[in-house]
N, C-alpha and C. Protein backbone atom coordinates (compact mmCIF):
# COMPACT_ATOMS: atom_id res chain seq x y z
N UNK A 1 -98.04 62.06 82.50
CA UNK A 1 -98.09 62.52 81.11
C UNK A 1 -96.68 62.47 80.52
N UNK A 2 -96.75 61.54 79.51
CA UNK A 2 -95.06 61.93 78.55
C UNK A 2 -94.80 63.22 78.10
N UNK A 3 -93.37 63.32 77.97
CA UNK A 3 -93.22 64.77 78.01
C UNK A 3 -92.97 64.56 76.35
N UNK A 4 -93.10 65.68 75.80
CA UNK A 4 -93.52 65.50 74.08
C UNK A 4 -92.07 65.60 73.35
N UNK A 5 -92.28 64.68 72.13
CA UNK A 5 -90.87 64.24 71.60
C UNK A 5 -90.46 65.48 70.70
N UNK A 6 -89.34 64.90 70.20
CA UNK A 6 -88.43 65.84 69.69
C UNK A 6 -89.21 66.53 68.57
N UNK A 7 -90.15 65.69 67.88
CA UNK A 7 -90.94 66.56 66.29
C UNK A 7 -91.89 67.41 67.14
N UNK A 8 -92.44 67.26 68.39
CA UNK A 8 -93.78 68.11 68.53
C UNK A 8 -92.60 69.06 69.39
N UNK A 9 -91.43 69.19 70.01
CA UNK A 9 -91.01 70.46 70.67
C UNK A 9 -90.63 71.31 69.29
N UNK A 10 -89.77 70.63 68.07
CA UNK A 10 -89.61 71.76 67.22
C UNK A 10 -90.50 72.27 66.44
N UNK A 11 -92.02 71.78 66.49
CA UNK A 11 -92.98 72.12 65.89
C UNK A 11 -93.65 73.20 66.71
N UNK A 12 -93.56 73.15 68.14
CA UNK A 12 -93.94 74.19 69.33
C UNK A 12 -92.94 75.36 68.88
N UNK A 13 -91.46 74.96 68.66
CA UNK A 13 -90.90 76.11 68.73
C UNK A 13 -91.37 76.77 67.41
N UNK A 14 -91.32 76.38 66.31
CA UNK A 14 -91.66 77.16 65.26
C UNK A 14 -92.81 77.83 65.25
N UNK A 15 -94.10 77.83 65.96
CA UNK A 15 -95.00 78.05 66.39
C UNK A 15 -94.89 79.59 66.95
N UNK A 16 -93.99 79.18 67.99
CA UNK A 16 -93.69 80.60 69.05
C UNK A 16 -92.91 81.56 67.98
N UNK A 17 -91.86 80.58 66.99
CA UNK A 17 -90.88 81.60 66.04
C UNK A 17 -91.31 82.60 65.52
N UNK A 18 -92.65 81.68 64.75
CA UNK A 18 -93.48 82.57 64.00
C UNK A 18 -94.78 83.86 64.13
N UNK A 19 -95.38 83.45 65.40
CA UNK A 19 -95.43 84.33 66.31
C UNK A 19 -94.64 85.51 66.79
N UNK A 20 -93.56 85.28 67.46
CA UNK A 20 -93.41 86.12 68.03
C UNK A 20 -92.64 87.13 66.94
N UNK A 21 -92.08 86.84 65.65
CA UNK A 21 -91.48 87.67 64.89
C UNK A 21 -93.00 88.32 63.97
N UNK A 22 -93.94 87.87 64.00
CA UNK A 22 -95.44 88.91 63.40
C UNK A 22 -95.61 89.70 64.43
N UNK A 23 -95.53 89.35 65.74
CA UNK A 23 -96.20 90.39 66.77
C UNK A 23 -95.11 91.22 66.94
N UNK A 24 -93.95 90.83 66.90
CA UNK A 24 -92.89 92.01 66.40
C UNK A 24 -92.72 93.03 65.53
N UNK A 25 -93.19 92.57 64.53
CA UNK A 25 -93.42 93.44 63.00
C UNK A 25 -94.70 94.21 63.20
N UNK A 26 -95.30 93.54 64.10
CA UNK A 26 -96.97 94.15 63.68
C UNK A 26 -96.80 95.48 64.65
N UNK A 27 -96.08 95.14 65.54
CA UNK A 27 -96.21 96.81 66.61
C UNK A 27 -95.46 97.75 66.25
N UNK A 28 -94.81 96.95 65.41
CA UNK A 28 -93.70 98.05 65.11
C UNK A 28 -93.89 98.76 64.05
N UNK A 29 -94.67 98.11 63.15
CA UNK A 29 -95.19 98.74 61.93
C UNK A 29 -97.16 99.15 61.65
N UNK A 30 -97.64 98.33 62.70
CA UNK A 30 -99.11 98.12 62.29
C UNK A 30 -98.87 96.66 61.67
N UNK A 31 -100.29 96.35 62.23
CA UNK A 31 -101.00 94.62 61.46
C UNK A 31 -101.12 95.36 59.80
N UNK A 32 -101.72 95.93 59.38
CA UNK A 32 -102.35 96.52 58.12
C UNK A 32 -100.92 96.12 57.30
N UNK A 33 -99.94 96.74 58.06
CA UNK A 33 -98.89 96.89 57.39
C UNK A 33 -98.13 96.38 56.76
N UNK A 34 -98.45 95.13 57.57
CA UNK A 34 -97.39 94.14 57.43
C UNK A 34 -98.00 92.85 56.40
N UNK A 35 -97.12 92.18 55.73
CA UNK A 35 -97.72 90.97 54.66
C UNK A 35 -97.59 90.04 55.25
N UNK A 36 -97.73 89.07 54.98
CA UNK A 36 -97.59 87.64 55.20
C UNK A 36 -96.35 87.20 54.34
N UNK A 37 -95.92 87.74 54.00
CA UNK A 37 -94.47 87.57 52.96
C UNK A 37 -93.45 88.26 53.68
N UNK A 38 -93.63 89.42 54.47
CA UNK A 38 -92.97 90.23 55.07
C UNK A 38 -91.98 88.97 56.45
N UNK A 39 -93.66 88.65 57.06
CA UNK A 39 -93.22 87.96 58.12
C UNK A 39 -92.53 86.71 57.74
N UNK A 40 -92.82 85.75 56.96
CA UNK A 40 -92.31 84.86 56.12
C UNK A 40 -90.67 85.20 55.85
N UNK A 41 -90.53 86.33 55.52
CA UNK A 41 -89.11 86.20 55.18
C UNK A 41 -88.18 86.67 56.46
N UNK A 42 -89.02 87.46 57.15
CA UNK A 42 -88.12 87.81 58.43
C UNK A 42 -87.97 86.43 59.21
N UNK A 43 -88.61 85.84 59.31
CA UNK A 43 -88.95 84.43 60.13
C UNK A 43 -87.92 83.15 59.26
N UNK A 44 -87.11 83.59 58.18
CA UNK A 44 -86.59 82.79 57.48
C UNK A 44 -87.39 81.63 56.97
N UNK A 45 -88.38 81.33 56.80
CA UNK A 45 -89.45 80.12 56.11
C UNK A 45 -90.07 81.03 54.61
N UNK A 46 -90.33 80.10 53.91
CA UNK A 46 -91.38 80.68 53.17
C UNK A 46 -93.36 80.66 53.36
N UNK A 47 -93.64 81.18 52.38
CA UNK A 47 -95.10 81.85 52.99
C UNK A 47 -95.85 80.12 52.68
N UNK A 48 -95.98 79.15 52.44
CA UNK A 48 -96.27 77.93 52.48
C UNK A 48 -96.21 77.37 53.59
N UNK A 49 -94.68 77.45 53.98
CA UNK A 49 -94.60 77.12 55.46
C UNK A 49 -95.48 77.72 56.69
N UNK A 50 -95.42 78.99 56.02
CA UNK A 50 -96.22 79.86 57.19
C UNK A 50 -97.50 79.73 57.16
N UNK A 51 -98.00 79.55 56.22
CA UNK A 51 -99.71 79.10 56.15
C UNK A 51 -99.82 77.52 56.56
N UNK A 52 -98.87 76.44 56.89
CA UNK A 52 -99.36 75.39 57.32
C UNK A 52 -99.24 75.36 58.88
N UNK A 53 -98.50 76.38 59.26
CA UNK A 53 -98.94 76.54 60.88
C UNK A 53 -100.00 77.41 60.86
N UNK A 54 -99.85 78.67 60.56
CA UNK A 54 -100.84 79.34 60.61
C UNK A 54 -102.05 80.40 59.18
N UNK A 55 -103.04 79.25 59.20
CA UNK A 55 -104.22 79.43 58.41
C UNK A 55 -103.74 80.97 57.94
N UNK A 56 -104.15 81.93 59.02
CA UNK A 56 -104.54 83.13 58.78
C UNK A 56 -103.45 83.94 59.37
N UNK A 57 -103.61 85.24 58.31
CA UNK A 57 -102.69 86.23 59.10
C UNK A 57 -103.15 86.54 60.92
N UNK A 58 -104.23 86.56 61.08
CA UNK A 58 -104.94 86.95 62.55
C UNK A 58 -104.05 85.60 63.58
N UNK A 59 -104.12 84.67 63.23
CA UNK A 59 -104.28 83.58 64.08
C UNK A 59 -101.87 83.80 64.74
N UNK A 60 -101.46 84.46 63.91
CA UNK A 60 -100.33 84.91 64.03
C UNK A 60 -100.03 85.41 65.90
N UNK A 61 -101.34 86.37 65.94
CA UNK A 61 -101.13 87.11 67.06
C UNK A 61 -102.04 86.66 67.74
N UNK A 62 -103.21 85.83 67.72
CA UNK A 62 -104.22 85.11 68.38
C UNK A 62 -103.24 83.34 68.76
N UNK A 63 -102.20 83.19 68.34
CA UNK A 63 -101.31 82.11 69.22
C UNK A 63 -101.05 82.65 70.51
N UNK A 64 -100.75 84.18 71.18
CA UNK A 64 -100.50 84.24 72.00
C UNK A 64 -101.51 83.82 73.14
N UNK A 65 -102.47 83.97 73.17
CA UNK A 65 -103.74 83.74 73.86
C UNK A 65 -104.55 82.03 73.51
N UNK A 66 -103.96 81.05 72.42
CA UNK A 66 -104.64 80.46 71.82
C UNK A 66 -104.66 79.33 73.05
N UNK A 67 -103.68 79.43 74.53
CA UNK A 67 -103.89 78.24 74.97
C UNK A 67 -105.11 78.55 76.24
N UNK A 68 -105.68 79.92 76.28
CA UNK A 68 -106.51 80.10 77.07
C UNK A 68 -108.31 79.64 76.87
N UNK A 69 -107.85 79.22 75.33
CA UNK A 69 -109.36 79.37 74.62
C UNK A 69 -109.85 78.09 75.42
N UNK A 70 -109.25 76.61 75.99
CA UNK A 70 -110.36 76.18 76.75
C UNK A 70 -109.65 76.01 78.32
N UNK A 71 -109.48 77.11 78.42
CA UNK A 71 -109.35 77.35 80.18
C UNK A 71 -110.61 77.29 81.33
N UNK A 72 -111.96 77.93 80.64
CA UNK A 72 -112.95 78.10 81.60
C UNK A 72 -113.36 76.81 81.39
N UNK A 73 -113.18 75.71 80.56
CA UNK A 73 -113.56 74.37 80.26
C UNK A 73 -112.97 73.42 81.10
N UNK A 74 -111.70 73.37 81.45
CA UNK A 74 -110.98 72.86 82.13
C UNK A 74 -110.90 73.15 83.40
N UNK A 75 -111.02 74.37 83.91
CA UNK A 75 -111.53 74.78 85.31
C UNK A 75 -112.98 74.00 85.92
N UNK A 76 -113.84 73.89 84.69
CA UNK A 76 -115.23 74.12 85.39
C UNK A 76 -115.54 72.23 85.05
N UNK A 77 -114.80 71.69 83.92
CA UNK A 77 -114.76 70.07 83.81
C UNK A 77 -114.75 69.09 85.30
N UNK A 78 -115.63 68.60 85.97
CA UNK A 78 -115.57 67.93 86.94
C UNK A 78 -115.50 68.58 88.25
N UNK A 79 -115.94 69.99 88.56
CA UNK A 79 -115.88 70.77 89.46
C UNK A 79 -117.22 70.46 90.21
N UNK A 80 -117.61 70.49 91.77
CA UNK A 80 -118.94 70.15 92.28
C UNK A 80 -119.91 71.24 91.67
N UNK A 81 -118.80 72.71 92.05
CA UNK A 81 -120.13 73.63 91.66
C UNK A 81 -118.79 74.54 90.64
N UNK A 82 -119.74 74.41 89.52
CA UNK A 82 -118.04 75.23 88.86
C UNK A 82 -118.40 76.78 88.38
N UNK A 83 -119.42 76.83 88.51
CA UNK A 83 -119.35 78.85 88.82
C UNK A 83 -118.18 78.84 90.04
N UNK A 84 -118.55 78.35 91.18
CA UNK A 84 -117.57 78.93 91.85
C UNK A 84 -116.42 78.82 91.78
N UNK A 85 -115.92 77.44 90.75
CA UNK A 85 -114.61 77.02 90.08
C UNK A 85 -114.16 78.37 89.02
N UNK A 86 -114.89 78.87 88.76
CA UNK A 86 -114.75 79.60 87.28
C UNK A 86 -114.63 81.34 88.50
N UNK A 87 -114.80 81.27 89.36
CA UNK A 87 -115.15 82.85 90.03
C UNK A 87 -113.41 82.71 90.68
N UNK A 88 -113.62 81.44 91.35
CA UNK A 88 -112.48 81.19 92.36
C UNK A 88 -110.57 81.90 91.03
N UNK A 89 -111.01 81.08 90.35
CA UNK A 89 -110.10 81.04 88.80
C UNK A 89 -109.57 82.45 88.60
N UNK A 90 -110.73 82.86 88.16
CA UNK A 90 -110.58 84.43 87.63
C UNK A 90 -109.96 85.22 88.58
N UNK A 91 -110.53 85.16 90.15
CA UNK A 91 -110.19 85.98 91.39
C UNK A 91 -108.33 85.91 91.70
N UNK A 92 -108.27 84.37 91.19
CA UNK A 92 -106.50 84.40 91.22
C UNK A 92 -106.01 84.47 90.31
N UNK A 93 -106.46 85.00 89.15
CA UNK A 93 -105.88 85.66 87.54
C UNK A 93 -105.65 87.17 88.31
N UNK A 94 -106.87 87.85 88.98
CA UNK A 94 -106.82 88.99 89.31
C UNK A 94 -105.63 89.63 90.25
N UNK A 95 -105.44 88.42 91.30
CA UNK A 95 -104.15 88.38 92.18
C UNK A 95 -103.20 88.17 91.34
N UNK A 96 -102.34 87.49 90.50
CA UNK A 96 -101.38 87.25 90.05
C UNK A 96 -100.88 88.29 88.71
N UNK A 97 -101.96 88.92 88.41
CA UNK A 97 -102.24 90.20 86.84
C UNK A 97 -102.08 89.40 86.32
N UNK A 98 -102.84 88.41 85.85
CA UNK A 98 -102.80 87.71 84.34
C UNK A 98 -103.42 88.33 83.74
N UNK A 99 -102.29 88.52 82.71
CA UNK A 99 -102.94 89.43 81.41
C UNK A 99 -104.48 89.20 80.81
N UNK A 100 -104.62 87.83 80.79
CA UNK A 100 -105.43 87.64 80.05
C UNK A 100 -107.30 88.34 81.11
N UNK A 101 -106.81 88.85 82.65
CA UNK A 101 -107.70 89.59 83.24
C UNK A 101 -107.58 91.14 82.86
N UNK A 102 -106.88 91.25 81.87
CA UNK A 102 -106.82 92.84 82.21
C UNK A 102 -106.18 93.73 83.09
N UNK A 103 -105.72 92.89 84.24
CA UNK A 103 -104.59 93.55 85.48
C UNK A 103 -103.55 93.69 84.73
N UNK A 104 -103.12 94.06 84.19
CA UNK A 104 -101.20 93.85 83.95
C UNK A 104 -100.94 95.40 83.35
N UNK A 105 -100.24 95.89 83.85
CA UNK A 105 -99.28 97.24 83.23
C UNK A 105 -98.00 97.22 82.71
N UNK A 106 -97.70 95.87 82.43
CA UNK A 106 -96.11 96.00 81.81
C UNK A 106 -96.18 96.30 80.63
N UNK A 107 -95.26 97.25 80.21
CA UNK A 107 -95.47 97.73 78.81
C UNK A 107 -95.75 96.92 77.47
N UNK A 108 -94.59 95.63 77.71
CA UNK A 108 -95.25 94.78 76.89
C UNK A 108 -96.58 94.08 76.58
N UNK A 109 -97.26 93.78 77.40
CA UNK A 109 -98.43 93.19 77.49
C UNK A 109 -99.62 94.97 77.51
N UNK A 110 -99.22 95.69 77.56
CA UNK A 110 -99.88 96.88 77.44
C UNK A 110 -99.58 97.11 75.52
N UNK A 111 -99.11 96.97 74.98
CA UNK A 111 -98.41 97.09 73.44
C UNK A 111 -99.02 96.18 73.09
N UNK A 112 -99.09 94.96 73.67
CA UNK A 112 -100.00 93.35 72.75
C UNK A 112 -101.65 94.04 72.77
N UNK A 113 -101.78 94.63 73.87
CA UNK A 113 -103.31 94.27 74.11
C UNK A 113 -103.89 95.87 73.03
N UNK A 114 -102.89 96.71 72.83
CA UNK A 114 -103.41 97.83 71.90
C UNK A 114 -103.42 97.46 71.01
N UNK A 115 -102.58 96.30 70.46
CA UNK A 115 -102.41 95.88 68.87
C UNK A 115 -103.71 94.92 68.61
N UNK A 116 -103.87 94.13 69.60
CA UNK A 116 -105.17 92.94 69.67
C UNK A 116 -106.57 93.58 69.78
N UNK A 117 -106.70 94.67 71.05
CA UNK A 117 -107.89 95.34 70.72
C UNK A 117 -107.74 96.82 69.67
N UNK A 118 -107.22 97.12 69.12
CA UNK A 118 -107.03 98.19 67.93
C UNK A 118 -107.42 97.79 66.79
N UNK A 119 -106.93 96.58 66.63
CA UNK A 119 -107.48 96.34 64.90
C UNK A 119 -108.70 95.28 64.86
N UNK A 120 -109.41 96.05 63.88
CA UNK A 120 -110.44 95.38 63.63
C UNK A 120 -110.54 93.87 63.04
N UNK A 121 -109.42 93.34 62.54
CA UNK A 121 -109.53 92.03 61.82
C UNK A 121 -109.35 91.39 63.17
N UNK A 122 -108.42 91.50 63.98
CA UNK A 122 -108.53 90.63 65.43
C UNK A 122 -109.15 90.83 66.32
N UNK A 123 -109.91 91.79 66.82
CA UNK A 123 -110.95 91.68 67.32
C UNK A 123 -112.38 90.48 66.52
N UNK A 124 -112.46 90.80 65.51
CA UNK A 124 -113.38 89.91 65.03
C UNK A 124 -112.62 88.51 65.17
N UNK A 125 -111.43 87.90 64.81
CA UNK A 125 -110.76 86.97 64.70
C UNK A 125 -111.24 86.53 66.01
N UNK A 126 -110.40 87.51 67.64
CA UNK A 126 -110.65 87.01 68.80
C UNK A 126 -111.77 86.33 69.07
N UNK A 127 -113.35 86.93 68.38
CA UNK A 127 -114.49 86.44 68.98
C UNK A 127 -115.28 84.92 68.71
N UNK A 128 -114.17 84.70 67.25
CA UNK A 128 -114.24 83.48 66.94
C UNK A 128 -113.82 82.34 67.58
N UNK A 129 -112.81 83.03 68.67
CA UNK A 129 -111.91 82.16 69.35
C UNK A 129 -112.82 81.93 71.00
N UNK A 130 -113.22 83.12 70.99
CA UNK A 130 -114.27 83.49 72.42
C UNK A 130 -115.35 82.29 71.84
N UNK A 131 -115.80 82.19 70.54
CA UNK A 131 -117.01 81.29 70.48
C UNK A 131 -116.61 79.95 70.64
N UNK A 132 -115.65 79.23 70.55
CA UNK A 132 -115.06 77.89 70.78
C UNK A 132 -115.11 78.03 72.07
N UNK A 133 -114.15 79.20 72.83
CA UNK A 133 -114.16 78.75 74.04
C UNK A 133 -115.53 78.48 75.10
N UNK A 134 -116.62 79.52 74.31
CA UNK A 134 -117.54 78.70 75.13
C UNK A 134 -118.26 77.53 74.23
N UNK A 135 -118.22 77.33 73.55
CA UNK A 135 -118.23 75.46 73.32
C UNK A 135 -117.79 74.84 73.82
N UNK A 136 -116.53 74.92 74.11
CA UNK A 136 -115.91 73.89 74.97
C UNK A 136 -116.58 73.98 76.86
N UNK A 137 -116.71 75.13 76.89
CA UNK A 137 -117.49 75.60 78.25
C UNK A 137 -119.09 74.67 78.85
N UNK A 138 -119.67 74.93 77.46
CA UNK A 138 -121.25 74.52 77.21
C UNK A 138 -121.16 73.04 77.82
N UNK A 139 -119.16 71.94 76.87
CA UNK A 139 -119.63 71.05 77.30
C UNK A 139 -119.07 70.09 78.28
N UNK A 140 -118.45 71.36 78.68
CA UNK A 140 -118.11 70.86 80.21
C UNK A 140 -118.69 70.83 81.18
N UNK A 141 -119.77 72.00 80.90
CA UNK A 141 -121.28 72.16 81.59
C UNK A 141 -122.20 71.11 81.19
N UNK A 142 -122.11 70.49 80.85
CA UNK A 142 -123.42 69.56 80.33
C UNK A 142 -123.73 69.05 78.88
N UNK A 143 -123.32 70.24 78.11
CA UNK A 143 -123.63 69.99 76.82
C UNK A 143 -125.59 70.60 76.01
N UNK A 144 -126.51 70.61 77.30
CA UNK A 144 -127.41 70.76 76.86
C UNK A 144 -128.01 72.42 77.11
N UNK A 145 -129.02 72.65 76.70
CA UNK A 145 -129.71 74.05 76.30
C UNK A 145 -128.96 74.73 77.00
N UNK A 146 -128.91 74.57 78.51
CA UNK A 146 -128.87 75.52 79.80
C UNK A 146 -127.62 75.32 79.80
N UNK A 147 -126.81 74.22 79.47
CA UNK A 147 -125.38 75.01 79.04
C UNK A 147 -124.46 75.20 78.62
N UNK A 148 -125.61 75.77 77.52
CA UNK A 148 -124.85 76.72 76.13
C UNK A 148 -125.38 78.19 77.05
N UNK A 149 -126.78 78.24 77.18
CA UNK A 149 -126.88 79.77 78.05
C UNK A 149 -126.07 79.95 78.77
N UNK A 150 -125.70 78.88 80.07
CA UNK A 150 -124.73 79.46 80.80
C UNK A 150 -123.35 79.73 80.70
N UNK A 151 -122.86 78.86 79.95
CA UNK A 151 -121.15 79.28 79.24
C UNK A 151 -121.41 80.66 78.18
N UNK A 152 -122.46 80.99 77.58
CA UNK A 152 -122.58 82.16 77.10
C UNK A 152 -122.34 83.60 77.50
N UNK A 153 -123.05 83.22 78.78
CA UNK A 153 -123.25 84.32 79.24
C UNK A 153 -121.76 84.40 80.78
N UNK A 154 -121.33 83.27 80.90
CA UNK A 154 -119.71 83.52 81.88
C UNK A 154 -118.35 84.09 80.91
N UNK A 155 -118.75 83.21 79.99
CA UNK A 155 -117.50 84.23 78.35
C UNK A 155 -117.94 85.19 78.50
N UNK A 156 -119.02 85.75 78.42
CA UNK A 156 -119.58 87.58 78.50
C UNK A 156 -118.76 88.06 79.69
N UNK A 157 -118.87 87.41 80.59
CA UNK A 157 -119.39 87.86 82.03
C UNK A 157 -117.21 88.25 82.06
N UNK A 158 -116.32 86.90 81.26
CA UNK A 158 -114.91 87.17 82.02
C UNK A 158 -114.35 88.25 80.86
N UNK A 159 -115.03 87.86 79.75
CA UNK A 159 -114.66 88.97 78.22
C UNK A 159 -115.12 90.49 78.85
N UNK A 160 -115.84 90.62 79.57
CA UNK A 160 -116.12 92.22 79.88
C UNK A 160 -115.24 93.00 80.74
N UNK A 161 -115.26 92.17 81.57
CA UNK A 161 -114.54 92.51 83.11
C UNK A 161 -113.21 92.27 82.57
N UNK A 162 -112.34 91.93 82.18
CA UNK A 162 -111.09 92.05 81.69
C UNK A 162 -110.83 93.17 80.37
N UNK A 163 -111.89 93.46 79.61
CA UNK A 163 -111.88 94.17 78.72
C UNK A 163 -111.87 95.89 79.48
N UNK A 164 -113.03 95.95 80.70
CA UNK A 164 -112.70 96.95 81.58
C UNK A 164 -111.34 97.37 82.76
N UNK A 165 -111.25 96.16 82.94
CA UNK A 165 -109.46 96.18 83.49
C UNK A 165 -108.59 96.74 82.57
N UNK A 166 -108.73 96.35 81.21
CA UNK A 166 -107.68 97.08 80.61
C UNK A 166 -107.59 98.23 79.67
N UNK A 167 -108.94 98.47 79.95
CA UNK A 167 -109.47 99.98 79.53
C UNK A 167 -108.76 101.45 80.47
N UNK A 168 -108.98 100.58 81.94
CA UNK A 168 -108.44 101.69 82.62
C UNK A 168 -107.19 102.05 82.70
N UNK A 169 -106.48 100.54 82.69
CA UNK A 169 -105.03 100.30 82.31
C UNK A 169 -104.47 100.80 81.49
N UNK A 170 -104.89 101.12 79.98
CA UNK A 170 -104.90 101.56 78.99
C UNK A 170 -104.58 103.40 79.34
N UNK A 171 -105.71 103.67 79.89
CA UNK A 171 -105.85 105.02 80.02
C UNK A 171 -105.07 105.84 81.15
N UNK A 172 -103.87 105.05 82.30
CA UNK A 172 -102.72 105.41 82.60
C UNK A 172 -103.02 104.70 84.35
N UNK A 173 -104.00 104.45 84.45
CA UNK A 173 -104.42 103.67 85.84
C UNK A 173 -103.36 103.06 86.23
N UNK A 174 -103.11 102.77 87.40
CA UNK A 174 -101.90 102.21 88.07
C UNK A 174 -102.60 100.19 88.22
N UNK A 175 -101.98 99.39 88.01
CA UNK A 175 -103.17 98.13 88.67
C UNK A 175 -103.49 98.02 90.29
N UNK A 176 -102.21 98.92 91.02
CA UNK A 176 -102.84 98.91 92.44
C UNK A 176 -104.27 99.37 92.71
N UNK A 177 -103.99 100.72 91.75
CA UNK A 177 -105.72 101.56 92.22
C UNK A 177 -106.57 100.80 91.39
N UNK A 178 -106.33 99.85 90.47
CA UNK A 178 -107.06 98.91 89.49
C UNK A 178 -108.19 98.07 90.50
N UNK A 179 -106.92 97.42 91.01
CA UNK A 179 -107.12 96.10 91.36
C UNK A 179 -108.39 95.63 92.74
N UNK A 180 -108.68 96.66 93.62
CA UNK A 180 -109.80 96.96 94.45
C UNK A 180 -111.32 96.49 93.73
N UNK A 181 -111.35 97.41 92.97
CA UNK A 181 -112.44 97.87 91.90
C UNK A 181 -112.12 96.37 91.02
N UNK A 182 -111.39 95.91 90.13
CA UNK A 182 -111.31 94.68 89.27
C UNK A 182 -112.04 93.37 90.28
N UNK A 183 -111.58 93.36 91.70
CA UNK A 183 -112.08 92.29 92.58
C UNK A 183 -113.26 92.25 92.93
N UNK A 184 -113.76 93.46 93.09
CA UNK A 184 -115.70 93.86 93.62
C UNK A 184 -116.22 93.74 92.12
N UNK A 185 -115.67 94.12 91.13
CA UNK A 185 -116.64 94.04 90.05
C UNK A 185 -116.71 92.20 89.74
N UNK A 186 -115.66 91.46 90.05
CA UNK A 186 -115.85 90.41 89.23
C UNK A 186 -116.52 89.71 90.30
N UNK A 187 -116.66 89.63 92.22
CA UNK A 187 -117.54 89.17 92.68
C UNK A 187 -119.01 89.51 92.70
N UNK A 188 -119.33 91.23 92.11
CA UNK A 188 -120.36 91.07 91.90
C UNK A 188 -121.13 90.41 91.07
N UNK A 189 -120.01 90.66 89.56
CA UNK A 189 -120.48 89.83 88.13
C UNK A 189 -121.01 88.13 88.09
N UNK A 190 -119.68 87.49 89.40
CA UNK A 190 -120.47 86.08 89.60
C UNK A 190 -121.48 85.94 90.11
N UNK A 191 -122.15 86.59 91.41
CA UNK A 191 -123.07 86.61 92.34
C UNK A 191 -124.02 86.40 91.31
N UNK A 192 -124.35 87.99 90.30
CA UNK A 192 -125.30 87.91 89.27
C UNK A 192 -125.37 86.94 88.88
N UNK A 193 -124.49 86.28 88.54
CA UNK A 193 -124.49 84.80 87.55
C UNK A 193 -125.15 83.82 88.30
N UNK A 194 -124.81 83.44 89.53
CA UNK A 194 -124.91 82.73 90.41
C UNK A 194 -126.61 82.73 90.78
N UNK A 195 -127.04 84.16 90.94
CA UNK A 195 -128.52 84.08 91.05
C UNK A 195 -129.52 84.01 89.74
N UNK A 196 -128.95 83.52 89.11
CA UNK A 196 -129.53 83.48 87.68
C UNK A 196 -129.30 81.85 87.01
N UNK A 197 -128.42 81.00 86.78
CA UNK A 197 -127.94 79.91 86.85
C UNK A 197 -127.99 78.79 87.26
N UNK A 198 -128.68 77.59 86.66
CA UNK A 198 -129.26 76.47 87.18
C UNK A 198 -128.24 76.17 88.16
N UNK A 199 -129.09 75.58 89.34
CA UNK A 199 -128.60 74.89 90.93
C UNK A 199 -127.43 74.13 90.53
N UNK A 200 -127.89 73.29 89.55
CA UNK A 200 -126.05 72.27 89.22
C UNK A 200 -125.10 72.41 88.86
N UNK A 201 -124.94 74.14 88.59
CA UNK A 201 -123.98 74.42 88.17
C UNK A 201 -123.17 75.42 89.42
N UNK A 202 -124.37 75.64 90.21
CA UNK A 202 -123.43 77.03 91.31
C UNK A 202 -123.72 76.09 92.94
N UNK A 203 -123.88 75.04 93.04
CA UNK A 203 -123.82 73.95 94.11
C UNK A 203 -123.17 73.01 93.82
């Protein structure tokens, strides 16, 4: 793979610029709080600029997560049996605390995930992003009826179980005493899946 030229790295960086100075403003002040003019001028661009990277105020703080949206697609793309591609995946998100499982206690990523699940415009924003990702899921699975059901219901299945990881997390849990309990829940959650789920997808 070529490594990407000089217009797409300063277009990446402005990307992250603009990002990371909204998710700055936003914790520090509240999302509500903050304008799109606000961030615009802290970010040194104007608000033109800032709407041709990013559409929406939401999608500001939904860049941080935006390269996960086709992860279970790419895991499970060309896998023999890709439930177990997609179980195997998650189980070493769980070992490593990837945030995006809900394991992680570093304050920072504990501050993103109150700001992301707290407000109501990104939560709704997120689920828009959850619905692509299982599109892209459906058609890595096949594309047909059985799987759209089954990428439906594995987005459920990794959106819950990470949403409960960081519930407890949230509420002062350590991830050691987490992390027992995060591993039995998500092999039970596949099993379920697994006994429910056409043969070509969990063989």
């Amino acid at each position: 793979m070529n490594a990407p030229g000089l217009r797409e790295r300063k277009k990446q960086r402005m990307f992250r610029t603009l990002s990371d100075t909204a998710v700055a403003l936003f914790l520090e002040k509240g999302f509500d709080a903050v304008s799109v003019a606000e961030v615009a001028a802290a970010a040194e661009v104007s608000k033109p600029t800032l709407f041709r990277y990013f559409p929406a105020k939401e999608d500001l703080v939904l860049h941080r997560i935006a390269d996960h949206e086709d992860e279970a697609a790419r895991v499970a793309r060309g896998a023999a049996a890709p439930l177990d591609a997609l179980r195997r995946h998650f189980l070493a998100g769980l070992e490593r605390c990837d945030p995006v499982t809900g394991l992680n206690d570093h304050p920072a990523v504990l501050a993103f995930h109150r700001l992301l699940y707290g407000t109501p415009a990104l939560v709704a924003r997120m689920h828009t992003q959850l619905e692509r990702s299982e599109a892209a899921l459906a058609e890595a699975l096949g594309g047909d009826l059985e799987a759209r059901l089954a990428a439906g219901q594995i987005i459920a299945v990794q959106r819950i179980l990470a949403l409960d990881n960081w519930r407890r997390i949230a509420a002062g849990e350590r991830v050691e005493d987490v992390r027992e309990d995060a591993v039995a829940a998500a092999e039970r959650a596949f099993a379920g899946l697994a006994a429910g789920l056409p043969a070509r997808m969990t063989k």
